[in-house]
PDB file of N, CA and C in Angstrom:
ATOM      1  N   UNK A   1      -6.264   3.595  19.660  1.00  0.00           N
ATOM      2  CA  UNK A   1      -5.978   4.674  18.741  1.00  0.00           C
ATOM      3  C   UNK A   1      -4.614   4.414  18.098  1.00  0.00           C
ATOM      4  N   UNK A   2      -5.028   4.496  16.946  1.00  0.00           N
ATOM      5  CA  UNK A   2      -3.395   4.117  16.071  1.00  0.00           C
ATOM      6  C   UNK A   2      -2.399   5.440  15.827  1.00  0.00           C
ATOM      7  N   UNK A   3      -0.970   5.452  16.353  1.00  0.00           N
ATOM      8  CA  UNK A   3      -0.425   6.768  16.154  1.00  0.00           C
ATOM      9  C   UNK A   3      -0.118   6.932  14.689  1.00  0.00           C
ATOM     10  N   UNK A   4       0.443   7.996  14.194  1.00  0.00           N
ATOM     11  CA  UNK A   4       0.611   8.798  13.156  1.00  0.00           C
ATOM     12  C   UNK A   4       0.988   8.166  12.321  1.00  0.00           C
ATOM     13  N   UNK A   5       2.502   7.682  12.876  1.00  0.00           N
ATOM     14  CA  UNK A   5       3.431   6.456  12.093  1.00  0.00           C
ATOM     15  C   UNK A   5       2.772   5.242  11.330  1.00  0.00           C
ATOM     16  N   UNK A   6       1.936   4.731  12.153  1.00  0.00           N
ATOM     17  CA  UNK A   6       1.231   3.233  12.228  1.00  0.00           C
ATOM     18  C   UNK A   6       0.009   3.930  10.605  1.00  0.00           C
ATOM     19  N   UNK A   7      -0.454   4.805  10.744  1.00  0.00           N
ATOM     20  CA  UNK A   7      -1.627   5.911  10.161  1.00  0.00           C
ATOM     21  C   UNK A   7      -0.831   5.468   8.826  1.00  0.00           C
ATOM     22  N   UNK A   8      -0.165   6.301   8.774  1.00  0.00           N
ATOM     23  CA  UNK A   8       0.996   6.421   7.337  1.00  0.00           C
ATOM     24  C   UNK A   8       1.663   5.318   6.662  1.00  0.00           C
ATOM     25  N   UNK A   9       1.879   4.417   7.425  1.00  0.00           N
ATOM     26  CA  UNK A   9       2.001   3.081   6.879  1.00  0.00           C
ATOM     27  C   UNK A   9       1.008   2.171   5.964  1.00  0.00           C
ATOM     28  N   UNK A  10      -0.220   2.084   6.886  1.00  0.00           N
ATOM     29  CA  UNK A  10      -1.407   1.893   6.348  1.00  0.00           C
ATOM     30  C   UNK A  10      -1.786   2.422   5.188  1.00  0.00           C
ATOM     31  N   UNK A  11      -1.642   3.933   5.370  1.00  0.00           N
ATOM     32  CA  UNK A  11      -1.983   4.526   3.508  1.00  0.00           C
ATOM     33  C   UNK A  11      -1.092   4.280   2.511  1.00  0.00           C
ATOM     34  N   UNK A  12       0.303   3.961   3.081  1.00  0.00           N
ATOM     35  CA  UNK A  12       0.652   3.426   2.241  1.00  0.00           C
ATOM     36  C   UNK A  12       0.304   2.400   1.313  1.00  0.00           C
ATOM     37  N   UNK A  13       0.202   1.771   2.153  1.00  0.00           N
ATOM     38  CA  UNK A  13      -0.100  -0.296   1.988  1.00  0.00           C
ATOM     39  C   UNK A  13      -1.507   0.319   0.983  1.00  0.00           C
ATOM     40  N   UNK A  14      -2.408   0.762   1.422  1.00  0.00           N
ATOM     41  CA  UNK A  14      -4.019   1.205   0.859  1.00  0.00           C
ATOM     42  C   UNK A  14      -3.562   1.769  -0.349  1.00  0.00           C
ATOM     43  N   UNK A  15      -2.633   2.688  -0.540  1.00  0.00           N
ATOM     44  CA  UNK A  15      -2.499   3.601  -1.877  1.00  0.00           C
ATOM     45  C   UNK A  15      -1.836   2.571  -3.206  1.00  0.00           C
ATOM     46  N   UNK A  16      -0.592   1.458  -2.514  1.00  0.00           N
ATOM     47  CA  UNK A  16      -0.070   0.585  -3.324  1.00  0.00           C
ATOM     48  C   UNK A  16      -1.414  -0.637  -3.617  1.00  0.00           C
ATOM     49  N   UNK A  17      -2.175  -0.764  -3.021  1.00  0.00           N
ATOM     50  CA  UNK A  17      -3.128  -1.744  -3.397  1.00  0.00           C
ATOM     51  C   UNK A  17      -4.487  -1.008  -4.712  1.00  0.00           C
ATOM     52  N   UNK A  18      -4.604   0.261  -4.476  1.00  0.00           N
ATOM     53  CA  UNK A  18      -5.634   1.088  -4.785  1.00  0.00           C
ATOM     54  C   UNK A  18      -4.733   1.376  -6.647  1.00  0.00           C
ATOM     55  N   UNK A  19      -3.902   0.770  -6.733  1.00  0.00           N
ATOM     56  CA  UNK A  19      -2.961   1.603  -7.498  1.00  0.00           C
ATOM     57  C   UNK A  19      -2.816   3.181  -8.011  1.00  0.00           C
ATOM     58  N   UNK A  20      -2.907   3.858  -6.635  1.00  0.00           N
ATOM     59  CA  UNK A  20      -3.054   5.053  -6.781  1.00  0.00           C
ATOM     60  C   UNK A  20      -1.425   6.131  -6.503  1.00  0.00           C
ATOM     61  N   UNK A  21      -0.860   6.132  -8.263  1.00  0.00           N
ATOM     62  CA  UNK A  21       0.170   6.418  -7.917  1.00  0.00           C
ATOM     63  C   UNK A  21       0.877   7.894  -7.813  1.00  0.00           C
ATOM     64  N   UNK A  22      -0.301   8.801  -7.461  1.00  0.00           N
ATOM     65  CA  UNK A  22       0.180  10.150  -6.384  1.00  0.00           C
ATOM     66  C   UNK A  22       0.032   9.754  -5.383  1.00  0.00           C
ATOM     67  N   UNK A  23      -0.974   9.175  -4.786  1.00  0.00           N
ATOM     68  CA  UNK A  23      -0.919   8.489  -3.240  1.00  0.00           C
ATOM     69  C   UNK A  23       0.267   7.912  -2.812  1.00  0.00           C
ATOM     70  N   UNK A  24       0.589   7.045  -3.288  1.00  0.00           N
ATOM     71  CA  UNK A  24       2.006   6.309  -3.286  1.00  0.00           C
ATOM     72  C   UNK A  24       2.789   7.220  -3.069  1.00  0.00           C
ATOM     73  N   UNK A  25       3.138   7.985  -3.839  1.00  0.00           N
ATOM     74  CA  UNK A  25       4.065   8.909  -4.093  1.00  0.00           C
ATOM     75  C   UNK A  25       4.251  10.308  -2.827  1.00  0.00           C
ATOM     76  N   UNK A  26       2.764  10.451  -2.502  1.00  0.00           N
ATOM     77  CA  UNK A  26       2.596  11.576  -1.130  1.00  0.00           C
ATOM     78  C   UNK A  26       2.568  10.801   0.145  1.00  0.00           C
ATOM     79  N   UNK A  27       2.171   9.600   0.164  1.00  0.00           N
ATOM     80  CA  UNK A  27       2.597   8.772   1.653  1.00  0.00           C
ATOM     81  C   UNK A  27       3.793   8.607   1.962  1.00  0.00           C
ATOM     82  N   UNK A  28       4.663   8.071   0.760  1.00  0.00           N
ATOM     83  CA  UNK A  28       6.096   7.925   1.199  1.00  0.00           C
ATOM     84  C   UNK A  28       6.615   8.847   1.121  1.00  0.00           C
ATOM     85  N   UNK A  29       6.508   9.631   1.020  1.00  0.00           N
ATOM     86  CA  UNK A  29       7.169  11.331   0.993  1.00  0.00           C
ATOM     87  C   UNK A  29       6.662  12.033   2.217  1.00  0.00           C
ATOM     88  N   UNK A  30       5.644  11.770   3.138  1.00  0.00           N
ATOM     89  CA  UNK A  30       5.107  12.041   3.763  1.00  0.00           C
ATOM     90  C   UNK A  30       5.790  11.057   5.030  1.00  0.00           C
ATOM     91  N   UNK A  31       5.811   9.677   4.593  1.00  0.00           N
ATOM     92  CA  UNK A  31       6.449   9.321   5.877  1.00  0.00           C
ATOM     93  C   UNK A  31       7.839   9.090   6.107  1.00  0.00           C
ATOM     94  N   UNK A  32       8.663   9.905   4.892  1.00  0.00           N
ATOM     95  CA  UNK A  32      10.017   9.828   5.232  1.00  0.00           C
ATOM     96  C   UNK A  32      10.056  10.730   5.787  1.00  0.00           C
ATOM     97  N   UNK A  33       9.400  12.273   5.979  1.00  0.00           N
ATOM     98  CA  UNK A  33       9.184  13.310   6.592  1.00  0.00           C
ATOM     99  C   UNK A  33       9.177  13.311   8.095  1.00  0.00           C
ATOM    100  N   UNK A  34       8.640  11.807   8.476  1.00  0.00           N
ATOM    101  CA  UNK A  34       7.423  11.839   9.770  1.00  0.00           C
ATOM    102  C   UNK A  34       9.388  10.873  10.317  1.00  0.00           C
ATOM    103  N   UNK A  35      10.654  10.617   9.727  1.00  0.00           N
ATOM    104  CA  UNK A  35      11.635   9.640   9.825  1.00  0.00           C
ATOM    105  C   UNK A  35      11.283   8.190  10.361  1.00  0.00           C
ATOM    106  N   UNK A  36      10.051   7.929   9.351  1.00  0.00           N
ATOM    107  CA  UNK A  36       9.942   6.439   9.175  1.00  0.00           C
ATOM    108  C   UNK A  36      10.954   5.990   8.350  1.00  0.00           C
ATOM    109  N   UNK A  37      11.902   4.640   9.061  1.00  0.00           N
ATOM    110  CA  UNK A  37      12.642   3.842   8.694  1.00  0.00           C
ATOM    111  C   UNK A  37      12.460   3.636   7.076  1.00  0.00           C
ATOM    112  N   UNK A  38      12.898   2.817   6.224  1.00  0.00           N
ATOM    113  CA  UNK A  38      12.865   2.678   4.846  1.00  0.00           C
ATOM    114  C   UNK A  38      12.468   1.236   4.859  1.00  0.00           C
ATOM    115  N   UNK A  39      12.851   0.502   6.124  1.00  0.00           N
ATOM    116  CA  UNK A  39      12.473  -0.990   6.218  1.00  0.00           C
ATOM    117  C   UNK A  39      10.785  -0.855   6.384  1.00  0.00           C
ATOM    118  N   UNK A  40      10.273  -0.375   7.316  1.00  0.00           N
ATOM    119  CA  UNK A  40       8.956   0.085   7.450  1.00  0.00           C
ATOM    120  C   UNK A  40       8.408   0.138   6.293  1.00  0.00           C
ATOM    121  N   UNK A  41       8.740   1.116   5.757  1.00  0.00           N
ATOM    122  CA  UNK A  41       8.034   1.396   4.708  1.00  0.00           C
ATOM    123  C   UNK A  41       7.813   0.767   3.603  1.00  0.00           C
ATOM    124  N   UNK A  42       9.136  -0.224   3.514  1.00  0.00           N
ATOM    125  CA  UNK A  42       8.782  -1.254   2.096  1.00  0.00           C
ATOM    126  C   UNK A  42       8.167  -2.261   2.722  1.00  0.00           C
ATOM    127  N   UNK A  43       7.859  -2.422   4.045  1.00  0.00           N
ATOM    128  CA  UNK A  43       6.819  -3.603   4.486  1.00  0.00           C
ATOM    129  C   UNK A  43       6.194  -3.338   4.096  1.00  0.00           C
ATOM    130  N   UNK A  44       5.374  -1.794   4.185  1.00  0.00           N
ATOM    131  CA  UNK A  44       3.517  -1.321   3.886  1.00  0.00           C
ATOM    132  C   UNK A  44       3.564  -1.512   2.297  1.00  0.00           C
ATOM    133  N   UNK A  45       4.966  -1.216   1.697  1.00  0.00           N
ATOM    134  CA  UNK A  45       4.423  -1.118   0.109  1.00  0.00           C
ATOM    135  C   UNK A  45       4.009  -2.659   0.050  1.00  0.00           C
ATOM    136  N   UNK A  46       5.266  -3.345   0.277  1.00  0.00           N
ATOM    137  CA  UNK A  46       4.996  -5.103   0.045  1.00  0.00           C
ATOM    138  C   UNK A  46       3.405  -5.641   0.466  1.00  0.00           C
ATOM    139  N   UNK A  47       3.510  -5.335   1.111  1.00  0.00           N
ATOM    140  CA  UNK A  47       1.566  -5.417   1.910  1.00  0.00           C
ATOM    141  C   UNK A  47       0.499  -5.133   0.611  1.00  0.00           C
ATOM    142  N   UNK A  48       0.669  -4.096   0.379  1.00  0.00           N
ATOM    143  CA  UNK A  48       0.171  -3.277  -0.477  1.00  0.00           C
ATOM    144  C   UNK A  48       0.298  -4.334  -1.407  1.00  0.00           C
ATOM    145  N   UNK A  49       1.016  -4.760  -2.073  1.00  0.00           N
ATOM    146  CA  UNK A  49       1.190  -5.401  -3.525  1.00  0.00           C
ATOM    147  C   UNK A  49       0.548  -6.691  -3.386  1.00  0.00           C
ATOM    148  N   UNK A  50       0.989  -7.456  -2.188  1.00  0.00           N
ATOM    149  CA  UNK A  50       0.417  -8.578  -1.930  1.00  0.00           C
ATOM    150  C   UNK A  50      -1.404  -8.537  -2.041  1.00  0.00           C
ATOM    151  N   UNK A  51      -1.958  -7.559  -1.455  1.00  0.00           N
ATOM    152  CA  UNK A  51      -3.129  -7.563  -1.162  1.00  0.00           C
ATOM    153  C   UNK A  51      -3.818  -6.974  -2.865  1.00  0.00           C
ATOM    154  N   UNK A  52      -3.041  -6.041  -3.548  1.00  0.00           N
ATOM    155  CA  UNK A  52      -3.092  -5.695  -5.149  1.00  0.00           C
ATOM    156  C   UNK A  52      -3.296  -7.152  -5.860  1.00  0.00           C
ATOM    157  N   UNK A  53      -2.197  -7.738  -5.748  1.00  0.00           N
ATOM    158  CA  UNK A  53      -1.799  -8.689  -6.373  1.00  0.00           C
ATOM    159  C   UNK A  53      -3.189 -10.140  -6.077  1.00  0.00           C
ATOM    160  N   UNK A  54      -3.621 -10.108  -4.924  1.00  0.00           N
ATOM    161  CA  UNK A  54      -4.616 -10.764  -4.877  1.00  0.00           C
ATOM    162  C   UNK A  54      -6.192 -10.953  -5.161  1.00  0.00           C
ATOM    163  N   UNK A  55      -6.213  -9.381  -5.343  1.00  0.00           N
ATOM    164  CA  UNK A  55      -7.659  -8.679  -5.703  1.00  0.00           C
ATOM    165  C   UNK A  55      -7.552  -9.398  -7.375  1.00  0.00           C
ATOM    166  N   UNK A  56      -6.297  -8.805  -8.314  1.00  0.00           N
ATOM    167  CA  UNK A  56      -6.192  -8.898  -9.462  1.00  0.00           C
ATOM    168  C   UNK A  56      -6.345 -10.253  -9.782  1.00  0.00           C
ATOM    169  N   UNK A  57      -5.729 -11.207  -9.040  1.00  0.00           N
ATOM    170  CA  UNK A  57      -6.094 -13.048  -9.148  1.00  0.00           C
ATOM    171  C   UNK A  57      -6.916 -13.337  -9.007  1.00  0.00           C
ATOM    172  N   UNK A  58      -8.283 -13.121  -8.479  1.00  0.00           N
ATOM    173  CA  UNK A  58      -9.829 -13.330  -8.113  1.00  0.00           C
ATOM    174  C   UNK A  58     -10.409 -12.421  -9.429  1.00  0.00           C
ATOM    175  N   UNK A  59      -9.760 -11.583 -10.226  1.00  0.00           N
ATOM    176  CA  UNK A  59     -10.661 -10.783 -10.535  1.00  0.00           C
ATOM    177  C   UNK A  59     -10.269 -11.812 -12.011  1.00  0.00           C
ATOM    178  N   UNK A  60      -8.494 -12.154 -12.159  1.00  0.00           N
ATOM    179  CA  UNK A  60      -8.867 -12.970 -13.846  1.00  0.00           C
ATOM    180  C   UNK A  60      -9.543 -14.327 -13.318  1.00  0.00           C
ATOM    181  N   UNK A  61      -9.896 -14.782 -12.496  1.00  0.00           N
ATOM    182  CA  UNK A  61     -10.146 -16.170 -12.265  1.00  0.00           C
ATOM    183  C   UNK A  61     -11.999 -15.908 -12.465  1.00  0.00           C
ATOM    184  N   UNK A  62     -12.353 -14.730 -12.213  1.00  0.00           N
ATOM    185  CA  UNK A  62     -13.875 -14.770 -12.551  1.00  0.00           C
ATOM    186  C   UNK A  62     -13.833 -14.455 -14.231  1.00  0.00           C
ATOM    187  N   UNK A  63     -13.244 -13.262 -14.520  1.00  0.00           N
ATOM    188  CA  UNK A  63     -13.073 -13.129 -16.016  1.00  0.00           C
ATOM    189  C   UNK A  63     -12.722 -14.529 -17.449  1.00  0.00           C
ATOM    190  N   UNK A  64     -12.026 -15.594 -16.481  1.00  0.00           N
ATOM    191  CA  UNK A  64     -11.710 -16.622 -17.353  1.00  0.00           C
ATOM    192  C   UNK A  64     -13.116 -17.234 -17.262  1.00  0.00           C
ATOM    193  N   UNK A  65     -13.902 -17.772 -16.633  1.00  0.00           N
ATOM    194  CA  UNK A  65     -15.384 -18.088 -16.182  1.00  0.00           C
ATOM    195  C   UNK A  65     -16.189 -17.415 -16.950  1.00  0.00           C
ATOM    196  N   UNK A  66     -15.964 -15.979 -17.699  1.00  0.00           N
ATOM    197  CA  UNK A  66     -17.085 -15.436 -17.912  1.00  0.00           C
ATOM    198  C   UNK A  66     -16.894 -15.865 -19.855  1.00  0.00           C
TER     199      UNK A  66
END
């Protein structure tokens, strides 16, 4: 079972990949609340972007193909 902290991180990372930017905006507001670190938290965003950032590279690499 993943605790609260670990929870909130994750949506982070999910909301920065989803580019969903009230999500973004209510997770980290939500887990500065919960006194998650600021280091924490720009891991999940960085996560987030990385995993954004990779969806979007597969997606022009089929689009150049088409």
């Amino acid at each position: 079972m993943l605790d609260a902290k670990t929870k909130e991180l994750i949506a982070i990372g999910a909301s920065v990949a989803a580019n969903c930017i009230p999500c973004v905006k209510y997770h980290t507001n939500k887990a500065k609340e919960m006194a998650l670190d600021q280091e924490s938290i720009q891991d999940a965003i960085t996560m987030g972007q990385k995993v954004r950032q990779g969806a979007a590279g597969e997606m022009d690499e089929l689009l150049e193909k088409l």
